[in-house]
N, C-alpha and C. Protein backbone atom coordinates (compact mmCIF):
# COMPACT_ATOMS: atom_id res chain seq x y z
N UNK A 1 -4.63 18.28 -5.90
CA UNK A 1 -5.80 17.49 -6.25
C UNK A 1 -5.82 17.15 -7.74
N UNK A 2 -4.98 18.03 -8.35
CA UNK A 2 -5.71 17.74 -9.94
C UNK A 2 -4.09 16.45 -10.43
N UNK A 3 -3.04 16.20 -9.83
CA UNK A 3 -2.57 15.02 -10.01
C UNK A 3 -2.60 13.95 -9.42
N UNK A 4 -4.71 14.15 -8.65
CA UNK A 4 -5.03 12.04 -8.33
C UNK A 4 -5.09 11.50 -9.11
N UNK A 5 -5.41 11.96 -10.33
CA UNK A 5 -5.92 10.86 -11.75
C UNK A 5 -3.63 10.26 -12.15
N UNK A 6 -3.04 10.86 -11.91
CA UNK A 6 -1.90 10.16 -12.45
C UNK A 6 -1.44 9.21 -11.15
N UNK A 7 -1.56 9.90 -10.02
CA UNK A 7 -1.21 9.20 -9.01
C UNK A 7 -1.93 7.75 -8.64
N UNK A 8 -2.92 7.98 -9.14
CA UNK A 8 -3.70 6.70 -8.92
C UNK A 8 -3.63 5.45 -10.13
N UNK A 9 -2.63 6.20 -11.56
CA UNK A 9 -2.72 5.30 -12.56
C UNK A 9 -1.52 4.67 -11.96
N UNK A 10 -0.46 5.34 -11.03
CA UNK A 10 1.17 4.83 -11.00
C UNK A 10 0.54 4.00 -10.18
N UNK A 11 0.15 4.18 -8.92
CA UNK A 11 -0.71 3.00 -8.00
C UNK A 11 -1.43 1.42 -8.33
N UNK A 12 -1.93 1.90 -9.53
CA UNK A 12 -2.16 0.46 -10.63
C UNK A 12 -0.85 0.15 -11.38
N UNK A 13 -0.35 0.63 -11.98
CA UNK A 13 0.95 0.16 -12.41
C UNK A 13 1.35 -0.52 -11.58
N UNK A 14 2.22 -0.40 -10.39
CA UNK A 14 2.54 -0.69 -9.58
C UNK A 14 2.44 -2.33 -9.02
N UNK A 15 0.95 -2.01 -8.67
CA UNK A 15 0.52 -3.20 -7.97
C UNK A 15 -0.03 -3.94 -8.80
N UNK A 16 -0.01 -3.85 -10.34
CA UNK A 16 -0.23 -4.61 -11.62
C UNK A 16 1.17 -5.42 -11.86
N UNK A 17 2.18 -4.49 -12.09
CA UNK A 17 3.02 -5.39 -12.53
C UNK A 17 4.10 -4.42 -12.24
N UNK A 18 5.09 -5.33 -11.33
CA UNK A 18 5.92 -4.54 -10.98
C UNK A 18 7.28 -4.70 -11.57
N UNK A 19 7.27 -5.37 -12.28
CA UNK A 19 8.27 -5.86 -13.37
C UNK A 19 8.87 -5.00 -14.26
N UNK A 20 7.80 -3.92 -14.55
CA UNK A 20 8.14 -2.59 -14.75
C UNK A 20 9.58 -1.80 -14.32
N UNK A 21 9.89 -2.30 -12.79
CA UNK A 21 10.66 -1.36 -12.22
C UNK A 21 12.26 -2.14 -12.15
N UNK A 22 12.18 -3.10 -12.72
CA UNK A 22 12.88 -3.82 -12.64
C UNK A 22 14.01 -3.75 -14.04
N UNK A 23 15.44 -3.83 -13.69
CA UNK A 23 16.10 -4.04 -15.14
C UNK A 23 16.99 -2.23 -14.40
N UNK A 24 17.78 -2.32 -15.29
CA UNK A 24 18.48 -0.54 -15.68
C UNK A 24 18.02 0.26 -16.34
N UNK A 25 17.23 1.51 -15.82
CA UNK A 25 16.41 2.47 -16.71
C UNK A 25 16.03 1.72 -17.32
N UNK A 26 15.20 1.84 -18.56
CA UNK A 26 13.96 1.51 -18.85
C UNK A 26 13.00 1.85 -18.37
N UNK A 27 11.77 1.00 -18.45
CA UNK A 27 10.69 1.68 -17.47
C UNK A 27 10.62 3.14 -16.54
N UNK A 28 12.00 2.77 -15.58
CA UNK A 28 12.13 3.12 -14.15
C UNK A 28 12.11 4.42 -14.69
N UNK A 29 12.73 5.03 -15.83
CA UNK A 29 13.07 6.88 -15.66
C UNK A 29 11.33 7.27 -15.68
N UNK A 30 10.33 6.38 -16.32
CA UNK A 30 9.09 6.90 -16.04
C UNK A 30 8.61 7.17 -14.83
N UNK A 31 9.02 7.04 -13.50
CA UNK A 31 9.01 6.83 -12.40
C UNK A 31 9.56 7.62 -11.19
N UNK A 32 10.81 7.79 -11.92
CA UNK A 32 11.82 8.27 -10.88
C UNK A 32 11.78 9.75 -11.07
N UNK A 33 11.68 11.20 -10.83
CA UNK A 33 11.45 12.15 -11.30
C UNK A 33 12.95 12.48 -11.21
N UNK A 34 13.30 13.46 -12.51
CA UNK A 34 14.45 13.94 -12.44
C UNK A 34 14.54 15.49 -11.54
N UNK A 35 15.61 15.46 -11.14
CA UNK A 35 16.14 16.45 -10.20
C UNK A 35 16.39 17.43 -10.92
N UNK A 36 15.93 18.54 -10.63
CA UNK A 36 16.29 20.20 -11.42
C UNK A 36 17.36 20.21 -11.72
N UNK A 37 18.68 19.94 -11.26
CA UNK A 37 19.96 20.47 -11.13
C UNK A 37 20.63 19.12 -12.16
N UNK A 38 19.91 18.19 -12.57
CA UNK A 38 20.74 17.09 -12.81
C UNK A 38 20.93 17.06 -14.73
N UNK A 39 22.28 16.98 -14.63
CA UNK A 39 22.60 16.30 -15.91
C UNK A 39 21.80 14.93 -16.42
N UNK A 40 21.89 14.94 -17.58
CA UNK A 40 21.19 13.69 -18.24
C UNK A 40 22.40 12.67 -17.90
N UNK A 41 23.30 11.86 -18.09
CA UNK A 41 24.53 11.41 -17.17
C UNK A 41 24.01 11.15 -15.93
N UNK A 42 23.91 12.02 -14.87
CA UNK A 42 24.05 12.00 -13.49
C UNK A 42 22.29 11.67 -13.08
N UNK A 43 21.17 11.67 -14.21
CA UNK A 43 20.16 11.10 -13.70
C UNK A 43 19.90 9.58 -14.16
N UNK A 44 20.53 9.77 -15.28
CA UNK A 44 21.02 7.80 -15.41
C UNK A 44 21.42 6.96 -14.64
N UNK A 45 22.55 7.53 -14.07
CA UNK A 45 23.17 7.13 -12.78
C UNK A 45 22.01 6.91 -11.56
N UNK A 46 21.68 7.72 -11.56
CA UNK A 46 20.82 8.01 -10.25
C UNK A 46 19.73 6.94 -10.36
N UNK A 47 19.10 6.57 -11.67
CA UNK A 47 18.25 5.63 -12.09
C UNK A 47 18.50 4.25 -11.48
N UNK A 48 19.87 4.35 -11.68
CA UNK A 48 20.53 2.56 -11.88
C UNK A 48 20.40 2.16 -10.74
N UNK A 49 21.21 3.34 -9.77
CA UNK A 49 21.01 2.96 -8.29
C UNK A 49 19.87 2.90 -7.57
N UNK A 50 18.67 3.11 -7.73
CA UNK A 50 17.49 3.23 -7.56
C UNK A 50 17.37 1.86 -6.91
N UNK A 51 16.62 1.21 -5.87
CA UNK A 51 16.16 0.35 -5.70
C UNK A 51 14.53 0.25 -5.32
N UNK A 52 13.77 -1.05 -5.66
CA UNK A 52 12.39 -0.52 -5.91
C UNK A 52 12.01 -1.64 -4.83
N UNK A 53 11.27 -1.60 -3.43
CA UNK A 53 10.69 -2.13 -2.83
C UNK A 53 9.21 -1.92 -3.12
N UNK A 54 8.54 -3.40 -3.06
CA UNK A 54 7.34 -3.20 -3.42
C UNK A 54 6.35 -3.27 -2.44
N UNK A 55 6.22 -2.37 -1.58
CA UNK A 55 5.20 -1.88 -0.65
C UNK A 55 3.99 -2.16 -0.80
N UNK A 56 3.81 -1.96 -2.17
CA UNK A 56 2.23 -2.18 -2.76
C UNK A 56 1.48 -3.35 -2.53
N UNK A 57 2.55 -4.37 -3.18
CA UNK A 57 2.29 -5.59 -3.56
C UNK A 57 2.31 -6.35 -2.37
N UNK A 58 3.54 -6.18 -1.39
CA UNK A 58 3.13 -6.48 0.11
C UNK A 58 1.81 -6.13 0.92
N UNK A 59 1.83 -4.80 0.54
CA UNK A 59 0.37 -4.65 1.29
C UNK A 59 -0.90 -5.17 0.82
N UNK A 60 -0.93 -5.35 -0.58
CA UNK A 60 -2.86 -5.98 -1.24
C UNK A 60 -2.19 -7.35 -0.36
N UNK A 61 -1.24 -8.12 -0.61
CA UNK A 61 -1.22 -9.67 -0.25
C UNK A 61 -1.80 -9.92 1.13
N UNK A 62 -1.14 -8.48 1.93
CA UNK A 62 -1.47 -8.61 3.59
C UNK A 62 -2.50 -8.07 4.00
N UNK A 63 -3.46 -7.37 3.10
CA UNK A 63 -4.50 -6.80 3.44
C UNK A 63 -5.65 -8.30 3.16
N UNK A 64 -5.38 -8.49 1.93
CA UNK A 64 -6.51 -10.10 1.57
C UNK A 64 -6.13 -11.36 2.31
N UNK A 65 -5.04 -11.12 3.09
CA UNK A 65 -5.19 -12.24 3.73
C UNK A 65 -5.82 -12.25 5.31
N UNK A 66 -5.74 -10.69 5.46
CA UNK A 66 -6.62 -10.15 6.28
C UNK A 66 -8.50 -10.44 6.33
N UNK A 67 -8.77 -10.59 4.45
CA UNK A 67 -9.81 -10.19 4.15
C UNK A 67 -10.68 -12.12 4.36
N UNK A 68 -9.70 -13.06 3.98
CA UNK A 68 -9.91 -14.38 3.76
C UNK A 68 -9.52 -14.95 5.37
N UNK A 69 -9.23 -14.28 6.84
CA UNK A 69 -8.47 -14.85 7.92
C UNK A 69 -9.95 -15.43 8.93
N UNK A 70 -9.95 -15.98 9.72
CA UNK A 70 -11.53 -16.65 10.01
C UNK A 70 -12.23 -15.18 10.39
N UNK A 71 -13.11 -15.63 10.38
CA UNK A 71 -14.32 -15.13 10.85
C UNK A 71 -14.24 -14.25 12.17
N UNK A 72 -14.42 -13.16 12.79
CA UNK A 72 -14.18 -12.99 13.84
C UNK A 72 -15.01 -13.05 15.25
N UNK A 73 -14.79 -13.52 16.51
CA UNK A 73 -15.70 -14.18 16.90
C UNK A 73 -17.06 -12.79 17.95
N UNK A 74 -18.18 -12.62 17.73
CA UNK A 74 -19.02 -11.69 18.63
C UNK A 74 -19.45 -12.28 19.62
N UNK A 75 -19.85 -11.06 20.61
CA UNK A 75 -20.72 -11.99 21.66
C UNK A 75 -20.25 -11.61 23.34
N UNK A 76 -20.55 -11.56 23.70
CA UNK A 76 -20.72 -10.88 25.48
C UNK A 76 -19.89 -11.88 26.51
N UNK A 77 -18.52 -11.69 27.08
CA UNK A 77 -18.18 -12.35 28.22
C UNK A 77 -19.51 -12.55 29.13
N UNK A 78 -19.08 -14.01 29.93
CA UNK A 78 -20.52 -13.98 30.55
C UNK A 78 -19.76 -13.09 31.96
N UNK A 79 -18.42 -12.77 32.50
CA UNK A 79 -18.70 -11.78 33.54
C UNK A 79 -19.27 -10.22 33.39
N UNK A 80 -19.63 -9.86 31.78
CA UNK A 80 -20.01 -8.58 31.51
C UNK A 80 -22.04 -8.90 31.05
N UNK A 81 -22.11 -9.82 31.29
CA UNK A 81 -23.48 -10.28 30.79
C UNK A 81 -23.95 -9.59 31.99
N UNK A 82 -24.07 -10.03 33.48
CA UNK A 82 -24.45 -9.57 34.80
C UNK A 82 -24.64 -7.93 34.16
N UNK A 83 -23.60 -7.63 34.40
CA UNK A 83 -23.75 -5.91 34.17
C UNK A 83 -24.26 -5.65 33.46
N UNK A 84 -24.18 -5.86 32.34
CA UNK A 84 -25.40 -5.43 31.25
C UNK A 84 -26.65 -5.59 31.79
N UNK A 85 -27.33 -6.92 32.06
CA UNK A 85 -28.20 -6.96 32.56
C UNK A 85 -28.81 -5.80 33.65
N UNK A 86 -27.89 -5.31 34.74
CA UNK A 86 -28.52 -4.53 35.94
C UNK A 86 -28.37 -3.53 34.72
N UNK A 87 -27.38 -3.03 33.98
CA UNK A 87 -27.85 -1.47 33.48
C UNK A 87 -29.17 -1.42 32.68
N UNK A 88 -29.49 -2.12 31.78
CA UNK A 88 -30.36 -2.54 31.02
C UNK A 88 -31.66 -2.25 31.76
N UNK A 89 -31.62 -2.43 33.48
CA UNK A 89 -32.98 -2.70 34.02
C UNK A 89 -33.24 -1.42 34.55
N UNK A 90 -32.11 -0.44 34.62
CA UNK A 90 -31.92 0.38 35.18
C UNK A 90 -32.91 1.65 34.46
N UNK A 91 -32.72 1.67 33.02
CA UNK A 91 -33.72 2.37 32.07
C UNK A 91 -35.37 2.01 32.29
């Protein structure tokens, strides 16, 4: 619990600007956590090969287009109207 406040800043990073992750190290070693066992060498490496799909940025696009998609429509089939009706009378 006490690393939501960083987890939630990488989450804005992220879906701010992901340009960040992009390029050879740079940015990315902020990101990528190094491995206990690893040489400075062999986490460079490990950096380069890194590839960064942006999940994030896919998902706000597909969530707001969710948020902007029509209207959705309410309202009672009329073969479930009947039934309602008898239960309704039934109380």
């Amino acid at each position: 619990m006490q690393n939501i406040p960083n987890i939630l800043k990488k989450f804005n990073q992220v879906a701010i600007n992901a340009r960040c992750f992009g390029g050879r190290g740079g940015k990315r070693k902020k990101y990528v956590p190094k491995l206990s066992d690893q040489e400075a060498e062999e986490y460079s490496a490990y950096v380069g090969r890194a590839e960064f799909y942006n999940a994030t940025a896919r998902t706000q696009v597909a969530l707001t287009g969710l948020l902007f998609a029509k209207p959705p429509k309410s309202g009672v089939a009329r073969s479930a109207k009947k039934t309602i009706a008898e239960k309704c009378e039934l109380r």
